[in-house]
Protein backbone atom coordinates (compact mmCIF):
# COMPACT_ATOMS: atom_id res chain seq x y z
CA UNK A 1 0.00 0.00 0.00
CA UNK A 2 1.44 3.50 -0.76
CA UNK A 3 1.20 5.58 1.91
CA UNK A 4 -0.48 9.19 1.33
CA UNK A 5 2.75 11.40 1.67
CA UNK A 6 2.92 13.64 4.63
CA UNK A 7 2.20 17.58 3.41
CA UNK A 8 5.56 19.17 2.53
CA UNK A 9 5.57 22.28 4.22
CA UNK A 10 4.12 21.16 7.83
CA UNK A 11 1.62 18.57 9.75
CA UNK A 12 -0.12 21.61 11.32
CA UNK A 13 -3.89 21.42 11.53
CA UNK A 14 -3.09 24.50 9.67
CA UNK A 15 -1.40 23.31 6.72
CA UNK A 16 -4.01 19.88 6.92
CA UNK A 17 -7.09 21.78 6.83
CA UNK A 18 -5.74 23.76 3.39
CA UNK A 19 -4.66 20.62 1.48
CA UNK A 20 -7.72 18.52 2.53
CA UNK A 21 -10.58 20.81 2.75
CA UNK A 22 -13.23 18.35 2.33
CA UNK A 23 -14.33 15.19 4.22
CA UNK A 24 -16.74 12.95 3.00
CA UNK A 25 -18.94 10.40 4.82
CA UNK A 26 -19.15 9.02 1.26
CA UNK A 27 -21.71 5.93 1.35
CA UNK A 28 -22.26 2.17 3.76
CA UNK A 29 -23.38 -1.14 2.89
CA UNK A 30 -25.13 -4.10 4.87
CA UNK A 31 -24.83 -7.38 4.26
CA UNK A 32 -27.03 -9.82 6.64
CA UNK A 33 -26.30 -13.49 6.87
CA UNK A 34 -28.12 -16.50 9.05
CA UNK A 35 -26.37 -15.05 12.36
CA UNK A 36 -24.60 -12.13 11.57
CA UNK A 37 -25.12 -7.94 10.42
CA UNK A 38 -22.26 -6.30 9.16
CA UNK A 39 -22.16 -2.51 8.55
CA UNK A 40 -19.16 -1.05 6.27
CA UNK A 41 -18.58 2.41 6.09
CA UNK A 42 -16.77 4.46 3.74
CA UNK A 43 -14.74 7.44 3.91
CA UNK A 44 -13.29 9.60 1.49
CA UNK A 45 -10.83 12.91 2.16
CA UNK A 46 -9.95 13.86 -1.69
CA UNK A 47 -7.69 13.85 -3.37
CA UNK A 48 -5.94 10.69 -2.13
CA UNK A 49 -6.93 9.47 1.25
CA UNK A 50 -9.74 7.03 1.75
CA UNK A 51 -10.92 4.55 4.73
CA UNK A 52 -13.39 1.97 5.47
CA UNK A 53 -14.79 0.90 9.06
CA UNK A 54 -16.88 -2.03 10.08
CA UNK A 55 -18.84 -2.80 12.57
CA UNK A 56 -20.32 -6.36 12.95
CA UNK A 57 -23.19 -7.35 14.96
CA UNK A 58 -23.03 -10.81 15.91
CA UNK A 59 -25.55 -13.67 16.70
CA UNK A 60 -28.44 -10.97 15.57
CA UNK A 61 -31.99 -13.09 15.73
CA UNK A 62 -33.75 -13.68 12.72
CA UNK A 63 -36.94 -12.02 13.77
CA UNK A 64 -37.55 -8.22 13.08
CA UNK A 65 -38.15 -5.55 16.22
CA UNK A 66 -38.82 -2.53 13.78
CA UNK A 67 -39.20 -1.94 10.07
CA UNK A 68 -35.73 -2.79 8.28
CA UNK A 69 -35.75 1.14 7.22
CA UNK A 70 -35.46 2.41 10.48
CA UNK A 71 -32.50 -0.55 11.05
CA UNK A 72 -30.85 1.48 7.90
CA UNK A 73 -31.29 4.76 9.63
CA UNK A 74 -29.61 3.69 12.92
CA UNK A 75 -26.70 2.15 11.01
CA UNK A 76 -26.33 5.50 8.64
CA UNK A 77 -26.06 7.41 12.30
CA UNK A 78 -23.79 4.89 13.23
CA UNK A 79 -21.17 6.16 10.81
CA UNK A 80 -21.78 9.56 11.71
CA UNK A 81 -20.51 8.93 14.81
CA UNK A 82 -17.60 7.08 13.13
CA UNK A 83 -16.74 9.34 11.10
CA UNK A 84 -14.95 11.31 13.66
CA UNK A 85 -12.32 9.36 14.55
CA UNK A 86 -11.05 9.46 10.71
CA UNK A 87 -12.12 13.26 10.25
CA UNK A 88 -9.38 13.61 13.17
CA UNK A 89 -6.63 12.84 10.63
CA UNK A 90 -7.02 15.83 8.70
CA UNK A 91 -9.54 18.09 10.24
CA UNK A 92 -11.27 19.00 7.18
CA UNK A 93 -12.94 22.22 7.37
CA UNK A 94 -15.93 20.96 5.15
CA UNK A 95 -18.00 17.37 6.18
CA UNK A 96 -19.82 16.08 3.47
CA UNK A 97 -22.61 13.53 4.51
CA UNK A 98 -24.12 11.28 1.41
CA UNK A 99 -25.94 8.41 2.35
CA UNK A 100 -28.71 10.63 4.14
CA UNK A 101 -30.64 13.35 5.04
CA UNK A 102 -30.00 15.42 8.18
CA UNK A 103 -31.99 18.55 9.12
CA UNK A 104 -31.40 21.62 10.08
CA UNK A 105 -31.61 21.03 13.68
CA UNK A 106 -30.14 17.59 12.92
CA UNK A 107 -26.63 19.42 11.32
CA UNK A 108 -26.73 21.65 14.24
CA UNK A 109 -26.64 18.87 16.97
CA UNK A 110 -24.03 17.12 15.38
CA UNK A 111 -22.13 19.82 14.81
CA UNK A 112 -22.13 20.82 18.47
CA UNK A 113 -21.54 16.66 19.61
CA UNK A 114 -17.93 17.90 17.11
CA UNK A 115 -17.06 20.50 18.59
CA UNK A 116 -17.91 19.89 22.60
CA UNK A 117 -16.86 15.90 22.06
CA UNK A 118 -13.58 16.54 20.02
CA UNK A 119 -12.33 19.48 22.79
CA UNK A 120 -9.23 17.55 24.20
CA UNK A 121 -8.52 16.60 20.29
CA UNK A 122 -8.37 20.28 19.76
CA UNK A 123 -6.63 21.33 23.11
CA UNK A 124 -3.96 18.88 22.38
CA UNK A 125 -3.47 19.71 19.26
CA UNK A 126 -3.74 23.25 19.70
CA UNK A 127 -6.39 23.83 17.13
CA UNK A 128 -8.36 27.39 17.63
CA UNK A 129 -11.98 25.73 17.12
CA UNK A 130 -13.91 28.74 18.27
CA UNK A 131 -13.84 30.63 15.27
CA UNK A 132 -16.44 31.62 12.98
CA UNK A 133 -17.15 28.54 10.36
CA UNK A 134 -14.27 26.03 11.73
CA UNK A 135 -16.02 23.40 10.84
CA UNK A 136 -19.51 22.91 8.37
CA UNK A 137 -21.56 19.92 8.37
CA UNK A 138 -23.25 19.87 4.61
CA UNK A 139 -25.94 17.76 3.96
CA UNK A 140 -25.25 16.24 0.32
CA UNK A 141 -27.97 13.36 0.09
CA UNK A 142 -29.90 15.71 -2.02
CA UNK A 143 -32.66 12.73 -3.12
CA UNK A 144 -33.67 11.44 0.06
CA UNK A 145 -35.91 12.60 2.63
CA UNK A 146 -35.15 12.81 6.44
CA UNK A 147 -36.04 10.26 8.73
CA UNK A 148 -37.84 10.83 12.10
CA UNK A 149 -38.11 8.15 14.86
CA UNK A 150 -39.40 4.73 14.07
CA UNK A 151 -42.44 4.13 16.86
CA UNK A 152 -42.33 0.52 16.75
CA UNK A 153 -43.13 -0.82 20.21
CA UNK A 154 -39.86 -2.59 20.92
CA UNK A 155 -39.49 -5.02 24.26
CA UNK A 156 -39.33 -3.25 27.82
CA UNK A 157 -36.47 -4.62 28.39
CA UNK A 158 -32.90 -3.06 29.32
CA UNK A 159 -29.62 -2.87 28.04
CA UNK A 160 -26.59 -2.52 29.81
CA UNK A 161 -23.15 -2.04 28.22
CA UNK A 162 -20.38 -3.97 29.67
CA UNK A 163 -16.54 -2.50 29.30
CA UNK A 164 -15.13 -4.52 32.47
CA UNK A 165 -14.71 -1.36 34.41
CA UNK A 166 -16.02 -0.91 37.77
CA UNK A 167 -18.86 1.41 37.21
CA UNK A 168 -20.90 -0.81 34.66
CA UNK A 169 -19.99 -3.53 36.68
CA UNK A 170 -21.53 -2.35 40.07
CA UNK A 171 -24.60 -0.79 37.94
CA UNK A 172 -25.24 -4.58 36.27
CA UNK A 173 -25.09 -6.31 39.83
CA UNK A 174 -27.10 -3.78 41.96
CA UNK A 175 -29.80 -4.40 39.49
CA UNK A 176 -29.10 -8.00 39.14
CA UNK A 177 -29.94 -7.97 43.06
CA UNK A 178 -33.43 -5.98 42.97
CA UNK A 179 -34.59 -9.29 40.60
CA UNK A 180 -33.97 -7.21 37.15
CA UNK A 181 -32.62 -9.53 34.79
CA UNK A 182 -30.80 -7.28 31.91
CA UNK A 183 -29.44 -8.12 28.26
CA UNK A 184 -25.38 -7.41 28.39
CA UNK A 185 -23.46 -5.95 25.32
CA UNK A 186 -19.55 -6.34 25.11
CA UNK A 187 -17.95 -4.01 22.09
CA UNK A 188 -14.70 -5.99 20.75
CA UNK A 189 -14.62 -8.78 23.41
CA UNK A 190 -12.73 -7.08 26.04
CA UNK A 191 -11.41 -9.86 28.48
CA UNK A 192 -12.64 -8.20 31.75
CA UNK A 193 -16.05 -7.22 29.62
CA UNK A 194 -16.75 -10.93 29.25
CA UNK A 195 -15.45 -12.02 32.92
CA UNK A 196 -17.81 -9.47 34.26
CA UNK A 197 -20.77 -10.97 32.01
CA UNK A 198 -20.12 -14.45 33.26
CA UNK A 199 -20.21 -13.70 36.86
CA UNK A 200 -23.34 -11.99 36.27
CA UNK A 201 -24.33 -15.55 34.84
CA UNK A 202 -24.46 -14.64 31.46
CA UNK A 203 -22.32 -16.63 29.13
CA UNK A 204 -23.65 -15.04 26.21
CA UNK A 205 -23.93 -11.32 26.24
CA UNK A 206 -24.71 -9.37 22.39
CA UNK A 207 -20.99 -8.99 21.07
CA UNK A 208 -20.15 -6.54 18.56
CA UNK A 209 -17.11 -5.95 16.91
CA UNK A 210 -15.53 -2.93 15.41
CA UNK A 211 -12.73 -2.66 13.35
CA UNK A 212 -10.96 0.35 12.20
CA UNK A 213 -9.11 0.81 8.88
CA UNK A 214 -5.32 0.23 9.90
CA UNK A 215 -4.50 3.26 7.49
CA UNK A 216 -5.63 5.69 9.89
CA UNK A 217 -2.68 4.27 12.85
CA UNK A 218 -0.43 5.06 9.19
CA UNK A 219 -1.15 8.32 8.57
CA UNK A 220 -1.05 8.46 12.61
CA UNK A 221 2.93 7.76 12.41
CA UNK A 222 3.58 9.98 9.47
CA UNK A 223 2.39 13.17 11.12
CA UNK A 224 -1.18 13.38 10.29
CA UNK A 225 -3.44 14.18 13.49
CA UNK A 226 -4.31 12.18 16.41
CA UNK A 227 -6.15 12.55 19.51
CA UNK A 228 -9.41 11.43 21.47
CA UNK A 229 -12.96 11.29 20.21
CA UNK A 230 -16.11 11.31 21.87
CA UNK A 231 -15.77 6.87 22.42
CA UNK A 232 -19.11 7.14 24.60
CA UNK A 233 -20.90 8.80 21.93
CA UNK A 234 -20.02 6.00 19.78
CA UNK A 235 -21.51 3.59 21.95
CA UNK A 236 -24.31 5.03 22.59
CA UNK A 237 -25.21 5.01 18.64
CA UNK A 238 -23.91 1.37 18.46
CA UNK A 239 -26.54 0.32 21.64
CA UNK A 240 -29.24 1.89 19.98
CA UNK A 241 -28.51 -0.40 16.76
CA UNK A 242 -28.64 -2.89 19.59
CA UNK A 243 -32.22 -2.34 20.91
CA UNK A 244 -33.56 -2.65 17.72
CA UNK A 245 -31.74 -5.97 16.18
CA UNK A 246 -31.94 -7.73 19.28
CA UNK A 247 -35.27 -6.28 20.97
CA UNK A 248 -34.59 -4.11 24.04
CA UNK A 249 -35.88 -0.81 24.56
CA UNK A 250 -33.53 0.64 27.50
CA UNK A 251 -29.94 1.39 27.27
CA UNK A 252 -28.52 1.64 30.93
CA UNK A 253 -24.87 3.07 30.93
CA UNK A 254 -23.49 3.70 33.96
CA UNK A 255 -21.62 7.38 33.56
CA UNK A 256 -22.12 9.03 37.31
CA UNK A 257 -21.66 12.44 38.42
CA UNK A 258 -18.27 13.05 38.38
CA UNK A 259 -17.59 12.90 34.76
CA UNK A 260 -19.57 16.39 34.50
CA UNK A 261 -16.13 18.12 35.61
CA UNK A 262 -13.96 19.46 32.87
CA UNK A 263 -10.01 19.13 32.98
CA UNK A 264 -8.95 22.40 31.53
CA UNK A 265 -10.14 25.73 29.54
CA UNK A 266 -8.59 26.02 25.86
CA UNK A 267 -9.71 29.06 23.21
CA UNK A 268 -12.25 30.52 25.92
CA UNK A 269 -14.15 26.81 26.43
CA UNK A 270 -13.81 24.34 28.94
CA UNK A 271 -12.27 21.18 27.65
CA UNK A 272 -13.97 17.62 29.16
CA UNK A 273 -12.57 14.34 28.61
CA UNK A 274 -15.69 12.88 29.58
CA UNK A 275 -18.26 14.99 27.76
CA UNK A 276 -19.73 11.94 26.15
CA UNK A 277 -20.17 10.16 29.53
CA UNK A 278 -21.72 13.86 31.08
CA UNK A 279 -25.06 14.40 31.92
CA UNK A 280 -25.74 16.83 29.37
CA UNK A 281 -24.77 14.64 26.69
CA UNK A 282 -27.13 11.88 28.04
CA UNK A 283 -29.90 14.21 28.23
CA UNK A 284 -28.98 15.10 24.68
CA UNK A 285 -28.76 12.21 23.25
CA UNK A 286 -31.89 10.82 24.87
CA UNK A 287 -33.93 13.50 23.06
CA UNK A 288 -31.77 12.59 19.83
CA UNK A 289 -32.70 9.01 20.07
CA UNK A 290 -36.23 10.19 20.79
CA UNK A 291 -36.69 12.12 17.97
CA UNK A 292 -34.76 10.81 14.97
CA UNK A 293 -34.13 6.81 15.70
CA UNK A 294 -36.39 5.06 17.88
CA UNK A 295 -39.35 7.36 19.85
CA UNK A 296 -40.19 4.48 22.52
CA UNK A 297 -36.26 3.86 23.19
CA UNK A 298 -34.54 5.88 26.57
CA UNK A 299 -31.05 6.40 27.05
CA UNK A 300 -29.84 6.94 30.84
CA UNK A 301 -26.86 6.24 33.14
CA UNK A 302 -28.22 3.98 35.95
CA UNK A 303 -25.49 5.81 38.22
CA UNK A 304 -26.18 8.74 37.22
CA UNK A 305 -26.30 10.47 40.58
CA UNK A 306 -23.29 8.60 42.21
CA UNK A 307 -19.79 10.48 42.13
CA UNK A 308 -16.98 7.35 42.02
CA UNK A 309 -16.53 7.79 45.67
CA UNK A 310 -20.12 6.22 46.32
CA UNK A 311 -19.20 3.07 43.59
CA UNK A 312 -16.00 2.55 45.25
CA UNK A 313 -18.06 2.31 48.38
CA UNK A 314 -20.64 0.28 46.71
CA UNK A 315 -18.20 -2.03 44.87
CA UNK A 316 -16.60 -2.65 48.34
CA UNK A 317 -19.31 -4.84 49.39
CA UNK A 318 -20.02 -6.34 46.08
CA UNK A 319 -17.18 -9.24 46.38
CA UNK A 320 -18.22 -11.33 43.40
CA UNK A 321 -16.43 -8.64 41.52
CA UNK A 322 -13.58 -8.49 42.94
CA UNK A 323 -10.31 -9.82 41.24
CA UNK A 324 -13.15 -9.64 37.81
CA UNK A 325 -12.93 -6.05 36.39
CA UNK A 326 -10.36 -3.87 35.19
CA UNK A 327 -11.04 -0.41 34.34
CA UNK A 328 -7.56 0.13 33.17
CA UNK A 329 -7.17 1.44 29.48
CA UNK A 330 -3.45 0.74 28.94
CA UNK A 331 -4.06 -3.36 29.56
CA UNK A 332 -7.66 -3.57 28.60
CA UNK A 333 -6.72 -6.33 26.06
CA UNK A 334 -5.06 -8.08 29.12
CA UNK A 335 -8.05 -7.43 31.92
CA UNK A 336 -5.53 -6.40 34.50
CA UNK A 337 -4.28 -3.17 36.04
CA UNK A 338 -0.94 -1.22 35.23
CA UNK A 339 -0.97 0.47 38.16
CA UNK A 340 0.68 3.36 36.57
CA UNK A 341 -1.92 5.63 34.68
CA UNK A 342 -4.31 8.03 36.29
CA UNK A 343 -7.61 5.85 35.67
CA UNK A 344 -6.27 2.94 38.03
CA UNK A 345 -4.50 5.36 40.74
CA UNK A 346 -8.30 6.81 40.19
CA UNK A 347 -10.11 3.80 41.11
CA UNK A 348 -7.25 2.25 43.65
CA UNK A 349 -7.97 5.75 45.87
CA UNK A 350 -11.46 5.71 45.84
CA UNK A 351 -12.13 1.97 46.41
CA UNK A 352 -8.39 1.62 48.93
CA UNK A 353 -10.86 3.29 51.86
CA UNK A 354 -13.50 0.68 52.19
CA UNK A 355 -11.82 -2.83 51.50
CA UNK A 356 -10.12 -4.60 53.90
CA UNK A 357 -6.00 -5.24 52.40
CA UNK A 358 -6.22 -8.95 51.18
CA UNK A 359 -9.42 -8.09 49.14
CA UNK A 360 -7.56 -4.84 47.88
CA UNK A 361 -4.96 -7.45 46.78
CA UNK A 362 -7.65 -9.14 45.13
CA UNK A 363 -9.40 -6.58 43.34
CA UNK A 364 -5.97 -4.65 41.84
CA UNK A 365 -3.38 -7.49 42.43
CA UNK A 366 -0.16 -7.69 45.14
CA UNK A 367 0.68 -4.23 44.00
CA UNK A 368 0.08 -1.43 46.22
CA UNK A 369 -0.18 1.43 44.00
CA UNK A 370 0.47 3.83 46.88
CA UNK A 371 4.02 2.27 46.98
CA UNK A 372 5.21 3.30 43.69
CA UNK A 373 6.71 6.78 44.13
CA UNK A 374 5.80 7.43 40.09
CA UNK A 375 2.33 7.70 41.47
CA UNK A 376 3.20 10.77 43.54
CA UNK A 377 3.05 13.19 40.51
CA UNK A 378 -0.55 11.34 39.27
CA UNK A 379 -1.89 12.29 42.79
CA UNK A 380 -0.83 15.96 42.31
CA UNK A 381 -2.88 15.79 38.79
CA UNK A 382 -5.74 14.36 40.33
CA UNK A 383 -5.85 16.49 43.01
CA UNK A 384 -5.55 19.92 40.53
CA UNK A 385 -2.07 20.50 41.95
CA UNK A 386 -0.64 20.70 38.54
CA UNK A 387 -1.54 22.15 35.03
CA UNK A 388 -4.79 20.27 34.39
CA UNK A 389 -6.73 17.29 35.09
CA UNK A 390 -5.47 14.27 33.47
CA UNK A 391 -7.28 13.37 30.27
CA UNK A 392 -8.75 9.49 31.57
CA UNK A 393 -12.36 9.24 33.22
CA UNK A 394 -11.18 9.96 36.86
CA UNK A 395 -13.28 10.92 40.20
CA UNK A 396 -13.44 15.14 40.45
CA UNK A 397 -10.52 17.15 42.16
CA UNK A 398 -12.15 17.34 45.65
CA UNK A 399 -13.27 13.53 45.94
CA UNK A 400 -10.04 12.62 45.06
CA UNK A 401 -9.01 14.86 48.06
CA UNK A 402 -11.75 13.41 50.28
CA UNK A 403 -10.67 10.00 49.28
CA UNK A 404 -7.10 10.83 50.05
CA UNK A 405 -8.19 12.03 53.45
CA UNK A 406 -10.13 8.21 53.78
CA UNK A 407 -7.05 6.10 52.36
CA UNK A 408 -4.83 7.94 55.70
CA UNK A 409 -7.19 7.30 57.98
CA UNK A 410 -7.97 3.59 56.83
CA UNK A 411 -4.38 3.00 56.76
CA UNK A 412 -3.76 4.42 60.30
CA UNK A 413 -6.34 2.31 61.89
CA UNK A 414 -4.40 -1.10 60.66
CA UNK A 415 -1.33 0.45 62.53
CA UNK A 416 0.49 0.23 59.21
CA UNK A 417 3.18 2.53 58.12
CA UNK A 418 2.08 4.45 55.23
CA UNK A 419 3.26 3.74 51.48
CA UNK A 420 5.54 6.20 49.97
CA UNK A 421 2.67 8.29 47.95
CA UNK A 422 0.33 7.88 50.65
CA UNK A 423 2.24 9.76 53.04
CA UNK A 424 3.33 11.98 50.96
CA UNK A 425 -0.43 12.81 50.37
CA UNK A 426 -0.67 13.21 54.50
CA UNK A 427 2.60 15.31 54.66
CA UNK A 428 1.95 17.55 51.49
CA UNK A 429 -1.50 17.29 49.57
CA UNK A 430 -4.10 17.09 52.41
CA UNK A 431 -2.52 19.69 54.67
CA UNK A 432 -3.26 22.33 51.37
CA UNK A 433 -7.50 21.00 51.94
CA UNK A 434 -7.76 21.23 55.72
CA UNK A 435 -11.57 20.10 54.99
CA UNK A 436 -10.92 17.40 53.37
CA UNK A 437 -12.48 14.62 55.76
CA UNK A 438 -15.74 16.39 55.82
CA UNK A 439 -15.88 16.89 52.29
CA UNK A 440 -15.61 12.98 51.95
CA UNK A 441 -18.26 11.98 54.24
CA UNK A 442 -19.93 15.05 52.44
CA UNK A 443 -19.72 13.01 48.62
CA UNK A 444 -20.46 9.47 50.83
CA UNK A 445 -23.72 11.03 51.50
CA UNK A 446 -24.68 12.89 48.41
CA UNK A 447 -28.20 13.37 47.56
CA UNK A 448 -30.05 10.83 45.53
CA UNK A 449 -32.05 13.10 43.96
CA UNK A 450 -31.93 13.84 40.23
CA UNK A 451 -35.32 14.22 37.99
CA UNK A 452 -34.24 12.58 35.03
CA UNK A 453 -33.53 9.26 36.57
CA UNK A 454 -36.97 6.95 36.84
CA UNK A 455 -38.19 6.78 40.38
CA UNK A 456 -37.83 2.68 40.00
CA UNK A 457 -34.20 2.85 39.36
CA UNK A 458 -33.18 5.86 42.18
CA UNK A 459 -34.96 3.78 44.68
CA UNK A 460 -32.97 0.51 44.11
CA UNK A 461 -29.94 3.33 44.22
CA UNK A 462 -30.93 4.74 47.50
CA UNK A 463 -31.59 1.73 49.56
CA UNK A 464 -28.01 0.44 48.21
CA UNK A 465 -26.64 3.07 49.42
CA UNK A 466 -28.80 3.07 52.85
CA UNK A 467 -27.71 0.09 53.56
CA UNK A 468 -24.05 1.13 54.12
């Protein structure tokens, strides 16, 4: 394969964004066999760039839950949504959609998903995307119409995405304990994704598969762009696919509270990792799915009003997961913990407090993070002691400081001498948030309050957490 040569004069977005000013979301195909749906997508940036995606959605039943049009219009969103991690290459000042209609408001929303969804892309990259016009959406499918929600009654039943993390895992077994008995849906057969699913007694959650075109990771090494997109977004899109080919109605993520807080401010906006997993992108999104793919479908994060504090508290007591997930990105493909990355010093410090030390050795293996002085520096980040928030779905600045304040005082009360980072947490952190013990009792008992969550599911959520 020849590989598109690298622009002459400079890998800016600058100098990108002049040679390529178009991307196009050129067409997709589906092809259906006895067990299997498998989407294609293709991508064109002219003049000499193109890429192809698939998704594949396996053991798919046979019967239909809605009309096999509004199966076509999920799919076409579906590469919408893909479409951004290939539009990241070049950022194209022009997207060109083909296969369908959007409206107005339609263009609008996804042009805002861009632009709120891609902000770490752009901070990274140092991209001004607040001016006038940096990006339009055009829709080019001049000879079809646009499609509204299909109102086919589809199964109350609900959905729950499994990534092996904690947070789905202690949102699937809560309501596997109040007699609910949801579907599970693993993207790309993470390991800890399918040992979560089997010790929730399902040995045969939906699976899907996505597979990216390896020339993007090319043009990747040769100085094109790179950066984070929006992942949350994409599942979202890919679950609602879901309820209708396998006949749910529900998808129940479980994004809580803290993923609301931003990480840093770049061109006069704040930048959030987690924007996708926020609550203003579920309520978006919600109303999205609503109104353009399925009007009797709902889209909500059972945890919605839990900050990670609460889950590790939660988790602490559910023991059946323990030594099962991993909500470490770096060894996903392994199902274990690296110990080294912000996301598991995240979760060791706000689950450390409430476990006794051989099921801490159990949940994260005979590591103790806190004794690896390379965590030091990770605590400062999460803790908003340094530049900015590190880019990984972590608990907010001042849990992470009420946690710190619970990981001393657990520690103290075994008599132990403290690990390396932990005391330097006691000697140098905490004495900086002389209200930091209060302000962790303050997240343990957060209100469970929030009107967009169904009174059925806050209950179960409040008399989990009553019970502590």
């Amino acid at each position: 394969m020849n590989l598109t040569k690298q622009p002459e004069a400079s890998n800016s977005a600058a100098a990108l964004r002049e040679r390529y000013p178009r991307f196009i979301y050129d067409s997709f195909s589906v092809s259906r066999s006895a067990s299997q749906l498998v989407a294609e997508y293709y991508f064109t940036v002219p003049p000499d760039i193109r890429f192809k995606s698939t998704i594949t959605f396996n053991d798919v039943p046979a019967c239909r839950f809605v009309q096999d049009e509004a199966i076509d219009n999920l799919l076409f969103h579906v590469g919408l949504i893909e479409s951004f991690s290939y539009w990241k290459a070049t950022c194209s000042p022009v997207i060109e959609i083909r296969p369908g209609r959007l409206d107005a408001d339609q263009l609008g929303w996804w042009n805002a998903l861009l632009l709120k969804g891609m902000g770490e892309y752009f901070y990274v990259n140092q991209i001004p995307f607040t001016s006038p016009n940096f990006v339009t959406l055009l829709d080019g499918a001049a000879d079809s119409k646009c499609r509204y929600a299909c109102a086919s009654n589809l199964p109350r039943r609900l959905l729950i995405p499994l990534g092996g993390g904690r947070d789905s895992a202690v949102a699937a077994k809560l309501f596997q304990k109040h007699n609910r008995q949801p579907g599970y849906m693993v993207l790309n057969a993470v390991p800890s994704a399918l040992k979560v699913a089997a010790s929730l007694g399902c040995s045969n959650p939906i699976q899907v598969t996505r597979v990216l075109d390896p020339r993007l990771l090319e043009l990747n090494r040769s100085g094109f762009l790179n950066g984070h997109v929006p992942f949350s977004a994409n599942l979202a899109f890919i679950n609602a696919a879901c309820l209708a080919l396998y006949g749910y109605s529900v998808i129940g993520i479980a994004n809580e509270r803290s993923s609301d807080e931003g990480n840093i401010d770049y061109d006069g906006q704040a930048i959030n990792h987690q924007y996708s997993k926020s609550f203003a992108f579920e309520v978006s999104f919600n109303e999205y799915l609503k109104k353009y793919l399925l009007s009797n479908a709902t889209y909500l994060s059972l945890v919605r009003p839990l900050y990670e504090l609460q889950i590790g508290q939660l988790f602490s007591r559910l023991c059946s997961l323990h030594g099962v997930v991993s909500s470490c990105n770096r060894m996903q493909s392994k199902g274990t913990w690296c110990g080294e990355c912000p996301k598991c010093l995240s979760v060791f410090v706000t689950t450390y407090p409430f476990v006794k030390p051989d099921d801490l050795i159990k949940i994260f293996g005979p590591s103790d993070f806190f004794a690896n002085p390379a965590s030091i520096p990770i605590l400062r980040s999460l803790t908003g002691l340094e530049d900015h928030k590190p880019f990984e779905c972590v608990a907010t600045f001042d849990e992470t400081i009420g946690a710190l304040a619970l990981c001393v005082q657990s520690a103290e009360a075994l008599e132990k001498q403290l690990p390396c980072a932990l005391q330097y947490a006691k000697d140098t952190i905490l004495p900086q948030f002389p209200d930091a013990p209060s302000h962790a009792l303050g997240y343990l008992s957060a209100t469970m309050s929030l009107d967009a969550l169904p009174d059925s599911i806050e209950a179960i959520l409040a008399q989990e957490m009553t019970a502590l």
